[in-house]
C-alpha atoms as a PDB file:
ATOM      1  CA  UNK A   1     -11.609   1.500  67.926  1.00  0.00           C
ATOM      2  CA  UNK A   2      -8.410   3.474  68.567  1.00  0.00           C
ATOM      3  CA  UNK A   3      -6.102   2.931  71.334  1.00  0.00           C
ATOM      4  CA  UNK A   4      -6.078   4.762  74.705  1.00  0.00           C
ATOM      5  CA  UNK A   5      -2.407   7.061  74.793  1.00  0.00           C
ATOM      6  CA  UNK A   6      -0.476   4.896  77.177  1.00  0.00           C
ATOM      7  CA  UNK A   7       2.097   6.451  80.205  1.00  0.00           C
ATOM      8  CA  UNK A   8       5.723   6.014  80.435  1.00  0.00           C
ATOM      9  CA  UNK A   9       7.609   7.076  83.698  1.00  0.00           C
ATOM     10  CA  UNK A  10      10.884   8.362  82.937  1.00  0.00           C
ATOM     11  CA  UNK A  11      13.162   7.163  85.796  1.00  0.00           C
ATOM     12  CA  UNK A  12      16.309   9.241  87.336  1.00  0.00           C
ATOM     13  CA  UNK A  13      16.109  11.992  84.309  1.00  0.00           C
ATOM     14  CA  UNK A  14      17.029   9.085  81.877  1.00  0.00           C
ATOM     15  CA  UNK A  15      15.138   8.626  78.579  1.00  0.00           C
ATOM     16  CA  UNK A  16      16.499   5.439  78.399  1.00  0.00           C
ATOM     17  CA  UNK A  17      13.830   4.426  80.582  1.00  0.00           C
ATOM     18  CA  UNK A  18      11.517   4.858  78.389  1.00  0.00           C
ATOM     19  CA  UNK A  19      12.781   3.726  74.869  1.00  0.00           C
ATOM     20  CA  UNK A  20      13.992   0.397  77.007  1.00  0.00           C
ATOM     21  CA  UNK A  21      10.484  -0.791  77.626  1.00  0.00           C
ATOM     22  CA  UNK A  22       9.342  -3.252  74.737  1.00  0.00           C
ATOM     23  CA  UNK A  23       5.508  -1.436  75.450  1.00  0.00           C
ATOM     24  CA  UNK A  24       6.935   1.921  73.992  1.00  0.00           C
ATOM     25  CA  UNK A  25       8.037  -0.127  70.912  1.00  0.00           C
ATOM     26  CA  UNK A  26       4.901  -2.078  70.707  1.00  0.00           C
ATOM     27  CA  UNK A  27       3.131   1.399  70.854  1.00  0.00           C
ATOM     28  CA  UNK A  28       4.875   2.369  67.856  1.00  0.00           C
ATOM     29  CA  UNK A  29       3.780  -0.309  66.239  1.00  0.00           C
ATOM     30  CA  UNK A  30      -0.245  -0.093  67.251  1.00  0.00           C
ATOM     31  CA  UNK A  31       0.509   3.545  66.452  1.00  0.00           C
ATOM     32  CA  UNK A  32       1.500   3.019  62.613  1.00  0.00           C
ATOM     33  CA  UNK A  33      -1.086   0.281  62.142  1.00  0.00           C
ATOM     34  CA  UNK A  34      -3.530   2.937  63.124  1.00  0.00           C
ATOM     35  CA  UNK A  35      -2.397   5.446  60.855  1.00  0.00           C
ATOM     36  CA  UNK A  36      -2.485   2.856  57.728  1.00  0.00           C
ATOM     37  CA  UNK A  37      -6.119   2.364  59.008  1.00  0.00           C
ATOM     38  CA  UNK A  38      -7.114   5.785  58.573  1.00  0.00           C
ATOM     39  CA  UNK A  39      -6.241   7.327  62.181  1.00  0.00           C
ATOM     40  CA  UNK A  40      -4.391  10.233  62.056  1.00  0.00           C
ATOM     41  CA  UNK A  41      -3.575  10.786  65.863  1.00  0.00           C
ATOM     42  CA  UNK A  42       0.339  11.591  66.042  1.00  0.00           C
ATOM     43  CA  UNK A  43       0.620  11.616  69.764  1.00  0.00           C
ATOM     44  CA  UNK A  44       2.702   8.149  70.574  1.00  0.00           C
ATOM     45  CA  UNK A  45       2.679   8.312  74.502  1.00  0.00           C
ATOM     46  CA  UNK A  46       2.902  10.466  77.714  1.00  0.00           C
ATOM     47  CA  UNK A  47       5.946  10.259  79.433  1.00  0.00           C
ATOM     48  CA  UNK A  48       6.170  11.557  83.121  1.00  0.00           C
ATOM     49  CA  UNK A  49       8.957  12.651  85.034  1.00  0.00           C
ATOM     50  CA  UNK A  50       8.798  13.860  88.268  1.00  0.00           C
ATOM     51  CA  UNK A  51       5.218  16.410  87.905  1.00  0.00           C
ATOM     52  CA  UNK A  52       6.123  16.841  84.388  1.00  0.00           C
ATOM     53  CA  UNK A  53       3.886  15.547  81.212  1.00  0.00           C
ATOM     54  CA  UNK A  54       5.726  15.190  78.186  1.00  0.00           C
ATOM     55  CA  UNK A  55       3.912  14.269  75.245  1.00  0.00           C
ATOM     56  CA  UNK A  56       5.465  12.290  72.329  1.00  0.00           C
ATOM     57  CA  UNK A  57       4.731  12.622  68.941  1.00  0.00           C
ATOM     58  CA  UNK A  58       5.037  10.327  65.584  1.00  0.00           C
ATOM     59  CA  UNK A  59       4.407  12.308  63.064  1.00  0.00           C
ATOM     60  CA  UNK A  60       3.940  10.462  59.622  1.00  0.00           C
ATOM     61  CA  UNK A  61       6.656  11.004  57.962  1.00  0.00           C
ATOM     62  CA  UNK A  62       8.415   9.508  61.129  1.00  0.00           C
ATOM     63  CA  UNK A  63       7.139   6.362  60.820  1.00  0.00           C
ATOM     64  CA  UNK A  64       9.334   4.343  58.854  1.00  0.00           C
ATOM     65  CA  UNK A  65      12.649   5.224  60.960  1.00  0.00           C
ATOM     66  CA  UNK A  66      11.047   4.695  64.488  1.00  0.00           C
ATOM     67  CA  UNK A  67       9.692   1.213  62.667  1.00  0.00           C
ATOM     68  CA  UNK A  68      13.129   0.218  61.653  1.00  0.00           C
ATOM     69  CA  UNK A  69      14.190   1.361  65.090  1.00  0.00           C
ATOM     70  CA  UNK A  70      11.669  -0.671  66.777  1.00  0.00           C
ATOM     71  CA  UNK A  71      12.762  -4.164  64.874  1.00  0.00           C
ATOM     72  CA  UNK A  72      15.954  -3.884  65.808  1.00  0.00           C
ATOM     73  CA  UNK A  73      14.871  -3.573  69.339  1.00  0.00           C
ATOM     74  CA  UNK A  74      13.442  -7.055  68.636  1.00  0.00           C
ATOM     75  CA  UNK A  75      15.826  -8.181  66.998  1.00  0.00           C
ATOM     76  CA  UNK A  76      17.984  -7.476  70.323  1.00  0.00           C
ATOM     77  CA  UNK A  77      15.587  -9.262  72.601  1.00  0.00           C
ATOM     78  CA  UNK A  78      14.959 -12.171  69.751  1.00  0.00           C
ATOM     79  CA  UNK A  79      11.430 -11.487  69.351  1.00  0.00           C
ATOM     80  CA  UNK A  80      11.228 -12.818  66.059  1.00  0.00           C
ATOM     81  CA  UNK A  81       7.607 -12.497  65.954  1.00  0.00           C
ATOM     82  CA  UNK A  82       7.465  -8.771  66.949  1.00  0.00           C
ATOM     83  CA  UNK A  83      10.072  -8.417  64.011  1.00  0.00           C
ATOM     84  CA  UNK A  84       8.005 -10.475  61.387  1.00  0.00           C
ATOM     85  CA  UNK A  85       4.926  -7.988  62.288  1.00  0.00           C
ATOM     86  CA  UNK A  86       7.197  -4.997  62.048  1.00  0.00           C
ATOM     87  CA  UNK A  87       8.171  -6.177  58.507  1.00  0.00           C
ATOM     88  CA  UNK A  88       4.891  -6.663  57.427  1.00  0.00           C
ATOM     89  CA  UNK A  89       3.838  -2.806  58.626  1.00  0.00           C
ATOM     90  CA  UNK A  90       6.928  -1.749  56.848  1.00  0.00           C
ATOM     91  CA  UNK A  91       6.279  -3.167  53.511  1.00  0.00           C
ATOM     92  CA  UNK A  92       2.850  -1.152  53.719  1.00  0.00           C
ATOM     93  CA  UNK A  93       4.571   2.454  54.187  1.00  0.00           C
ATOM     94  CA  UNK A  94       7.827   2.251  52.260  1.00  0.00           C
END
């Protein structure tokens, strides 16, 4: 079963907001996993600002950067088990 698109609120016209939150990053993550698995949905998250929808998308060939992006987000916040997973996906689409 595939994933419901989760929301991000983007707050006081800062994208920031978003790519701070350690559920965008996991989303990434679930994302990719779900593409090795045969899903080929490219649409990462919703983001809403204001009464605007932005949606963000991954496509595949996108993967790999916003992966290595994503572990050193972990790395930052010393979630070395978030990083370890990360690897692992990485090793599968290099």
């Amino acid at each position: 079963m595939y994933s419901k698109i989760p929301e991000f609120k983007m707050v006081d016209d800062n994208p920031e907001s978003v790519y701070t939150d350690p559920r965008f990053h996991e989303r990434i993550l679930e994302l990719v996993k779900e593409s090795i698995n045969g899903n080929d949905n490219h649409i990462l998250c919703n983001i809403v600002y204001e009464d605007n929808l932005i949606v963000a998308e991954l496509p595949k060939e996108s993967h790999y950067l916003a992966l290595s992006k994503s572990l050193d987000f972990f790395v930052g916040l010393e979630d070395y088990d978030m990083c370890m997973e990360i690897k692992d996906v990485l090793s599968k689409i290099k």
